[in-house]
PDB file of N, CA and C in Angstrom:
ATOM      1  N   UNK A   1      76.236 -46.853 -66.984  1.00  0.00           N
ATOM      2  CA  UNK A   1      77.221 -46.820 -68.038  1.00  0.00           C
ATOM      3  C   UNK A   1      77.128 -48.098 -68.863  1.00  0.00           C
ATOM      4  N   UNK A   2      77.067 -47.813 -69.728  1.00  0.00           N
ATOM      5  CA  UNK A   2      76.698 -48.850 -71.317  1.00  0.00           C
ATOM      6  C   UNK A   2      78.082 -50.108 -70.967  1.00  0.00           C
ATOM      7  N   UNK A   3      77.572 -51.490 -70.979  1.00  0.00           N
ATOM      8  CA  UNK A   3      79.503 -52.543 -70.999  1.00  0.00           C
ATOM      9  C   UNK A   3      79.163 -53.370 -72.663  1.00  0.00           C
ATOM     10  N   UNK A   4      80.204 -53.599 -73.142  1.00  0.00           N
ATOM     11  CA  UNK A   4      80.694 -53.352 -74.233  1.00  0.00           C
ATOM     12  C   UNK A   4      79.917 -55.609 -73.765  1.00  0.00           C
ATOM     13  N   UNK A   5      78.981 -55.792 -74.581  1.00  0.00           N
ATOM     14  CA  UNK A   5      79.050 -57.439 -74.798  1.00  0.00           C
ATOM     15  C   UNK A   5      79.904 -58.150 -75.567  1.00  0.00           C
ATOM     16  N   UNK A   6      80.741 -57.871 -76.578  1.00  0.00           N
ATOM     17  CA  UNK A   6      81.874 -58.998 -76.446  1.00  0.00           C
ATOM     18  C   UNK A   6      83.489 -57.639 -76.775  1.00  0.00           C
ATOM     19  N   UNK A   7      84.156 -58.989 -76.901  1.00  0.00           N
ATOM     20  CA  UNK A   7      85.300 -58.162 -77.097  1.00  0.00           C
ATOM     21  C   UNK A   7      85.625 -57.333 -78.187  1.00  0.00           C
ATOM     22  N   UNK A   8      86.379 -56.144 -78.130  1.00  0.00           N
ATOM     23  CA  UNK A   8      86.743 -55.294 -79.748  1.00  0.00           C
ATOM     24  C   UNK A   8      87.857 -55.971 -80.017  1.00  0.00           C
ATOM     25  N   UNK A   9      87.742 -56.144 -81.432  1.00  0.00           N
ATOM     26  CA  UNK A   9      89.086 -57.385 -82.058  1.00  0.00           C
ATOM     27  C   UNK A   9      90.216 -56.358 -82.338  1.00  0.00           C
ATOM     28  N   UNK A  10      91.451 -56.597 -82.193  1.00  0.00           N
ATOM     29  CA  UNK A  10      92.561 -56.021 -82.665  1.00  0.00           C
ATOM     30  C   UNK A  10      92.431 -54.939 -83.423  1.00  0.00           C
ATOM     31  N   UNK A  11      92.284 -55.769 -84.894  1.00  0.00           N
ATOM     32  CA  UNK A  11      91.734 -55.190 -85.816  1.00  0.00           C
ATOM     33  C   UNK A  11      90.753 -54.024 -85.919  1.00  0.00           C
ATOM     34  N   UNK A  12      89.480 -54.266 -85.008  1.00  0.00           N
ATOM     35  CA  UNK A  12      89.161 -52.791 -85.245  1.00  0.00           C
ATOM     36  C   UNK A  12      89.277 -51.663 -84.137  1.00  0.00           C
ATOM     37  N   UNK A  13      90.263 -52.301 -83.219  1.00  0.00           N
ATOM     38  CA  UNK A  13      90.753 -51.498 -82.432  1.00  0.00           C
ATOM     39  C   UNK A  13      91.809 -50.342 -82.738  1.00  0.00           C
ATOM     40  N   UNK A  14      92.595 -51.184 -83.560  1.00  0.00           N
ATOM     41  CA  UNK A  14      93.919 -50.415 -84.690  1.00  0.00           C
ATOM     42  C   UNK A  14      93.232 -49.344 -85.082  1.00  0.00           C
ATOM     43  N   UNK A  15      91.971 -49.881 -86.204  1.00  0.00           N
ATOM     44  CA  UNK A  15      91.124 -49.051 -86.934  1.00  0.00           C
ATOM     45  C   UNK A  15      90.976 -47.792 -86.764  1.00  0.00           C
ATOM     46  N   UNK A  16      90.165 -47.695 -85.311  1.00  0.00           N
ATOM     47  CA  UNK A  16      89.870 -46.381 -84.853  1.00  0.00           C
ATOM     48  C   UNK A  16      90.642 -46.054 -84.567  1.00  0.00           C
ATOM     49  N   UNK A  17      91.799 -46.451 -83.721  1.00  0.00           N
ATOM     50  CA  UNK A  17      93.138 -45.260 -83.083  1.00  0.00           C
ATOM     51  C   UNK A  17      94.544 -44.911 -84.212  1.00  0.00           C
ATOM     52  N   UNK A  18      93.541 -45.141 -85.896  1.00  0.00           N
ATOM     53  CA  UNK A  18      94.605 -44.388 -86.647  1.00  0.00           C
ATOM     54  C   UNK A  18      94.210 -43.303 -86.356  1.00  0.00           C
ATOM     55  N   UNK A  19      95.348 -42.172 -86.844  1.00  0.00           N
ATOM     56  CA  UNK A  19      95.053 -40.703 -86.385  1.00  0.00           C
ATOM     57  C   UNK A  19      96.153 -39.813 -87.691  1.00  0.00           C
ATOM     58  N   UNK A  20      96.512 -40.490 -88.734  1.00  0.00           N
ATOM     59  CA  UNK A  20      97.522 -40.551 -89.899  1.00  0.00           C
ATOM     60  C   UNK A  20      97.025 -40.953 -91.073  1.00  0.00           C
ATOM     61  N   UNK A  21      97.431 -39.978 -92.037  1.00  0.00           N
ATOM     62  CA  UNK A  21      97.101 -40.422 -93.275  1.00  0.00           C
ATOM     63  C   UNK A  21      98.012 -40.569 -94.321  1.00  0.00           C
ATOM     64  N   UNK A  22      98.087 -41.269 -95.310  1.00  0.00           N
ATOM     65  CA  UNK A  22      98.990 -41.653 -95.908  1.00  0.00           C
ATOM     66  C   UNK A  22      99.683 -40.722 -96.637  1.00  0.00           C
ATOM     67  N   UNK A  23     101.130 -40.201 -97.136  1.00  0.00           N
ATOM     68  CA  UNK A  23     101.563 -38.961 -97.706  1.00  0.00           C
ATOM     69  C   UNK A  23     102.479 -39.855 -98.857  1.00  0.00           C
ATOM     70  N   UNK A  24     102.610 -38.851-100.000  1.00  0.00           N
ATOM     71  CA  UNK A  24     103.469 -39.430-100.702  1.00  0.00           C
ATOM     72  C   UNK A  24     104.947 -38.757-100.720  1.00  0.00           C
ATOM     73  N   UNK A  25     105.844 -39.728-100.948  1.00  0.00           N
ATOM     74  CA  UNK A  25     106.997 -39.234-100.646  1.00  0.00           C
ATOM     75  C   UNK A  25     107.398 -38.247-101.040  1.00  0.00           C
ATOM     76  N   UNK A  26     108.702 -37.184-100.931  1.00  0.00           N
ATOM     77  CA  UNK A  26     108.966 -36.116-101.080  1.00  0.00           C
ATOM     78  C   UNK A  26     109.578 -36.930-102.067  1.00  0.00           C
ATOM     79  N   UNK A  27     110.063 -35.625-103.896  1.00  0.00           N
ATOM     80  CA  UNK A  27     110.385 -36.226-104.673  1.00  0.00           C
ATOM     81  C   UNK A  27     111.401 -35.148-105.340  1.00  0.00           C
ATOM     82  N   UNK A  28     112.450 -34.923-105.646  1.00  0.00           N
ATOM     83  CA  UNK A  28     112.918 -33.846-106.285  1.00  0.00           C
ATOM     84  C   UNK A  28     113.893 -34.139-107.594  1.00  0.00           C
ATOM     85  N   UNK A  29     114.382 -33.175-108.117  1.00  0.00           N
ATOM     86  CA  UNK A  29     115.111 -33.352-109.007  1.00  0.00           C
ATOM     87  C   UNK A  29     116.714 -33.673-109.207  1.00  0.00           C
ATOM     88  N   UNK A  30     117.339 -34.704-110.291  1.00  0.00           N
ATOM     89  CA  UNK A  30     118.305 -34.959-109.889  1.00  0.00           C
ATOM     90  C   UNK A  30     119.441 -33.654-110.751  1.00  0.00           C
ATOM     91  N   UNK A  31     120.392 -33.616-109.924  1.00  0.00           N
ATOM     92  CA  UNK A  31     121.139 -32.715-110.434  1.00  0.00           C
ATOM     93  C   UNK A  31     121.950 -32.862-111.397  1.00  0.00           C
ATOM     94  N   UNK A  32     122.582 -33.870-111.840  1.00  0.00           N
ATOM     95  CA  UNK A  32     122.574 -34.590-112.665  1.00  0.00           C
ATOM     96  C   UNK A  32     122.079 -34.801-114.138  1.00  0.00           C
ATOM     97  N   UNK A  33     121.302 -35.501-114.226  1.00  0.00           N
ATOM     98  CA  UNK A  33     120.189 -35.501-115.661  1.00  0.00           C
ATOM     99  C   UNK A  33     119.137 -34.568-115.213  1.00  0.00           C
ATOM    100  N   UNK A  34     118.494 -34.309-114.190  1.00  0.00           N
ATOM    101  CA  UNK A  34     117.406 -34.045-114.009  1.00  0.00           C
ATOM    102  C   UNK A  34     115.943 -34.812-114.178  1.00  0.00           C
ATOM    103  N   UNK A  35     116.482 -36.256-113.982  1.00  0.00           N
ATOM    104  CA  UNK A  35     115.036 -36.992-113.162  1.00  0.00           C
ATOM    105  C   UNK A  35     114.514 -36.720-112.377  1.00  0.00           C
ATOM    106  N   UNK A  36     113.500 -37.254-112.250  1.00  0.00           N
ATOM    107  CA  UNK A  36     112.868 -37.302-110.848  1.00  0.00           C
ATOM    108  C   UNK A  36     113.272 -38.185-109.592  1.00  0.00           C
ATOM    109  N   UNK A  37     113.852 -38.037-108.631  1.00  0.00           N
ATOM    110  CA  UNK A  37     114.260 -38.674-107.569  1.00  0.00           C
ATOM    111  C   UNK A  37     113.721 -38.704-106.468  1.00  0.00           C
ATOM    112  N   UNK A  38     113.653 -39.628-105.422  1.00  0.00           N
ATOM    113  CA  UNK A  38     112.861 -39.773-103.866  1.00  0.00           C
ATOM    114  C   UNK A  38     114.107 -38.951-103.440  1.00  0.00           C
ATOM    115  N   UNK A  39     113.891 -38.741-102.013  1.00  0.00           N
ATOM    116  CA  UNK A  39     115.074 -37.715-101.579  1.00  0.00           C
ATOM    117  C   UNK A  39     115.994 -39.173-101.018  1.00  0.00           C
ATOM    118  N   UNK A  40     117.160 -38.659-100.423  1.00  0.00           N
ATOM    119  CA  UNK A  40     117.808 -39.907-100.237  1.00  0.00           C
ATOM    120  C   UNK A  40     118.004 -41.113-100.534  1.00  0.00           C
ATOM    121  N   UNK A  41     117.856 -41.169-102.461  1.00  0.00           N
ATOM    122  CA  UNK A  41     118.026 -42.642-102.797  1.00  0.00           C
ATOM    123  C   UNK A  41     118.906 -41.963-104.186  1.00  0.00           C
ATOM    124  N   UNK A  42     119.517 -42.723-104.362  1.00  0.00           N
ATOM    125  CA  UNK A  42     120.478 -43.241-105.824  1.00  0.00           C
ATOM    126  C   UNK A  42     119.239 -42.609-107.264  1.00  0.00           C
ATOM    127  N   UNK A  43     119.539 -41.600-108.223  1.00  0.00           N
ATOM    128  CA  UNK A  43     119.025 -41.973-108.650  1.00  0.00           C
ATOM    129  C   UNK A  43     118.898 -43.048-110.020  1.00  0.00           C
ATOM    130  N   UNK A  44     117.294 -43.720-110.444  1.00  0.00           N
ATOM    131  CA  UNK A  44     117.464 -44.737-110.960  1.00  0.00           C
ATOM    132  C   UNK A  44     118.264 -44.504-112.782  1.00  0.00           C
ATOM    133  N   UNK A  45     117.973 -43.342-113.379  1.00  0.00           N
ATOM    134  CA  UNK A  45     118.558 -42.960-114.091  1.00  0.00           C
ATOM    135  C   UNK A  45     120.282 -43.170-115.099  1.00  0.00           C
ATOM    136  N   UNK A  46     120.782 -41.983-113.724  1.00  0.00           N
ATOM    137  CA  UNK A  46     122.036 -42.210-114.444  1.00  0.00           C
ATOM    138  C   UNK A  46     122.912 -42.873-113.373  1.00  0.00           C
ATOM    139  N   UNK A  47     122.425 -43.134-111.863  1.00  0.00           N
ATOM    140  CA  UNK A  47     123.118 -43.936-110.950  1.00  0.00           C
ATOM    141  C   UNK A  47     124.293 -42.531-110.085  1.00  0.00           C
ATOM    142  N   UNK A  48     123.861 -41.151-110.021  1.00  0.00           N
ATOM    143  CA  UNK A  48     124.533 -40.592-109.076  1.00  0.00           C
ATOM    144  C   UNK A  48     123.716 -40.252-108.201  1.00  0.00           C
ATOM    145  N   UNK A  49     124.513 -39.725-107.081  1.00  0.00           N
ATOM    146  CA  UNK A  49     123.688 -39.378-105.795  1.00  0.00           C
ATOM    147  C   UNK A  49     124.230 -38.398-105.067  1.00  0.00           C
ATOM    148  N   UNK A  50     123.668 -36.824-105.014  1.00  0.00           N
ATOM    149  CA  UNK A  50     124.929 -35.697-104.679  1.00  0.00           C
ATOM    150  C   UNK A  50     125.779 -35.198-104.975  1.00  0.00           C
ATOM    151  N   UNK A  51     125.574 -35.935-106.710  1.00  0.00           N
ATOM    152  CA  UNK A  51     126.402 -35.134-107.576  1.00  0.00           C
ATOM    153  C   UNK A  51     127.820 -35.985-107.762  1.00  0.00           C
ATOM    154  N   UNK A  52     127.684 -36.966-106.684  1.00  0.00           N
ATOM    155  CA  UNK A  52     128.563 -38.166-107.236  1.00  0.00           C
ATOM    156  C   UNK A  52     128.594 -39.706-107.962  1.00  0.00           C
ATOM    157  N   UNK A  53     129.178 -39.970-108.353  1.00  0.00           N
ATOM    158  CA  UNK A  53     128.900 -41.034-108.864  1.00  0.00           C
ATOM    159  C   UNK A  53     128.601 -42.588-108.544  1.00  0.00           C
ATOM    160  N   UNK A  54     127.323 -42.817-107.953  1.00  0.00           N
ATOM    161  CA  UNK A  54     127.336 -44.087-107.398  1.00  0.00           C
ATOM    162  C   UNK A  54     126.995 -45.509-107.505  1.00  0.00           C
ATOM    163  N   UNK A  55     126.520 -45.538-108.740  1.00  0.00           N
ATOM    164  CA  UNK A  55     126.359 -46.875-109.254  1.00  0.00           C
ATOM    165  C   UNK A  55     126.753 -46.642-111.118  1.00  0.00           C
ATOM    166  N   UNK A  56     127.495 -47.193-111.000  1.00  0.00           N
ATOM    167  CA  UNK A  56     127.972 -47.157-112.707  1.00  0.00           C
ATOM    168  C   UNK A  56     127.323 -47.816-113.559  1.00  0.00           C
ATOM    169  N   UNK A  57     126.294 -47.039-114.500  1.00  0.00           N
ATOM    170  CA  UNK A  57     125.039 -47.859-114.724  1.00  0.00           C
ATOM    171  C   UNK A  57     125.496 -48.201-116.332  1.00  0.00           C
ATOM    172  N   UNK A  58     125.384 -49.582-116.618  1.00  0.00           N
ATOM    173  CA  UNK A  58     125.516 -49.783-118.312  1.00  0.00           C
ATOM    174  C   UNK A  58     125.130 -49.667-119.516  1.00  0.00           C
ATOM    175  N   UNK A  59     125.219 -49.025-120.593  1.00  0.00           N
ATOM    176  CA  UNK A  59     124.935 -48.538-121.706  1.00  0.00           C
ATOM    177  C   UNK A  59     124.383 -49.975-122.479  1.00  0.00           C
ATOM    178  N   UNK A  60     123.277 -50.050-122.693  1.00  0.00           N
ATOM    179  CA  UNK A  60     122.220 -51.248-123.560  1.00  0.00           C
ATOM    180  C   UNK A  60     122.356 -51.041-124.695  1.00  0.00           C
ATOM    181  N   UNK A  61     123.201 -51.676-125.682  1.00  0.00           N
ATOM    182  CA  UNK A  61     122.848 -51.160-127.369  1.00  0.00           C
ATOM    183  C   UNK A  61     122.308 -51.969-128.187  1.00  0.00           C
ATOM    184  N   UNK A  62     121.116 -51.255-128.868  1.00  0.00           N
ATOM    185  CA  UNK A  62     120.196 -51.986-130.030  1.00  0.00           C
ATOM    186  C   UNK A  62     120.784 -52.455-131.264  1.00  0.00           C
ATOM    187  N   UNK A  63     121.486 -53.357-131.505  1.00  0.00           N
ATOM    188  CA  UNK A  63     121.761 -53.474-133.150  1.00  0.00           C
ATOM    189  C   UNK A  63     120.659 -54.038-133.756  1.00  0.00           C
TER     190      UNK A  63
END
C-alpha cells in the first residue's frame, strides 16, 4: 500500500472533501412595489416586509 511522503495541508484537504456548490439565493417579488427581494429580508425599495411597513424610507428631492 502506497504512504503518502509528506503531509496533505489543510487547505487541500478542505479542497477535495467539498461536496457543494455554490447556489444563488432564492429571490422573489415584493408585494408591495414589486421589486425584486431575497426571501426574508426588508425590501430595499420601499422598506416593507409582509406587506408591512418596516423601515420608513425617505423621499430625496431634486431641485
Amino acid at each position: 500500500m502506497a504512504h503518502p511522503k509528506r503531509k496533505t495541508s489543510k487547505q487541500r484537504k478542505h479542497k477535495r472533501r467539498t461536496h457543494y456548490k455554490a447556489s444563488l439565493p432564492t429571490l422573489a417579488k415584493c408585494s408591495n412595489c414589486g421589486a425584486t427581494v431575497q426571501y426574508h429580508h426588508v425590501c430595499p425599495e420601499c422598506g416593507y416586509y409582509r406587506g408591512k411597513l418596516a423601515i420608513s424610507k425617505e423621499t430625496v428631492e431634486i431641485n
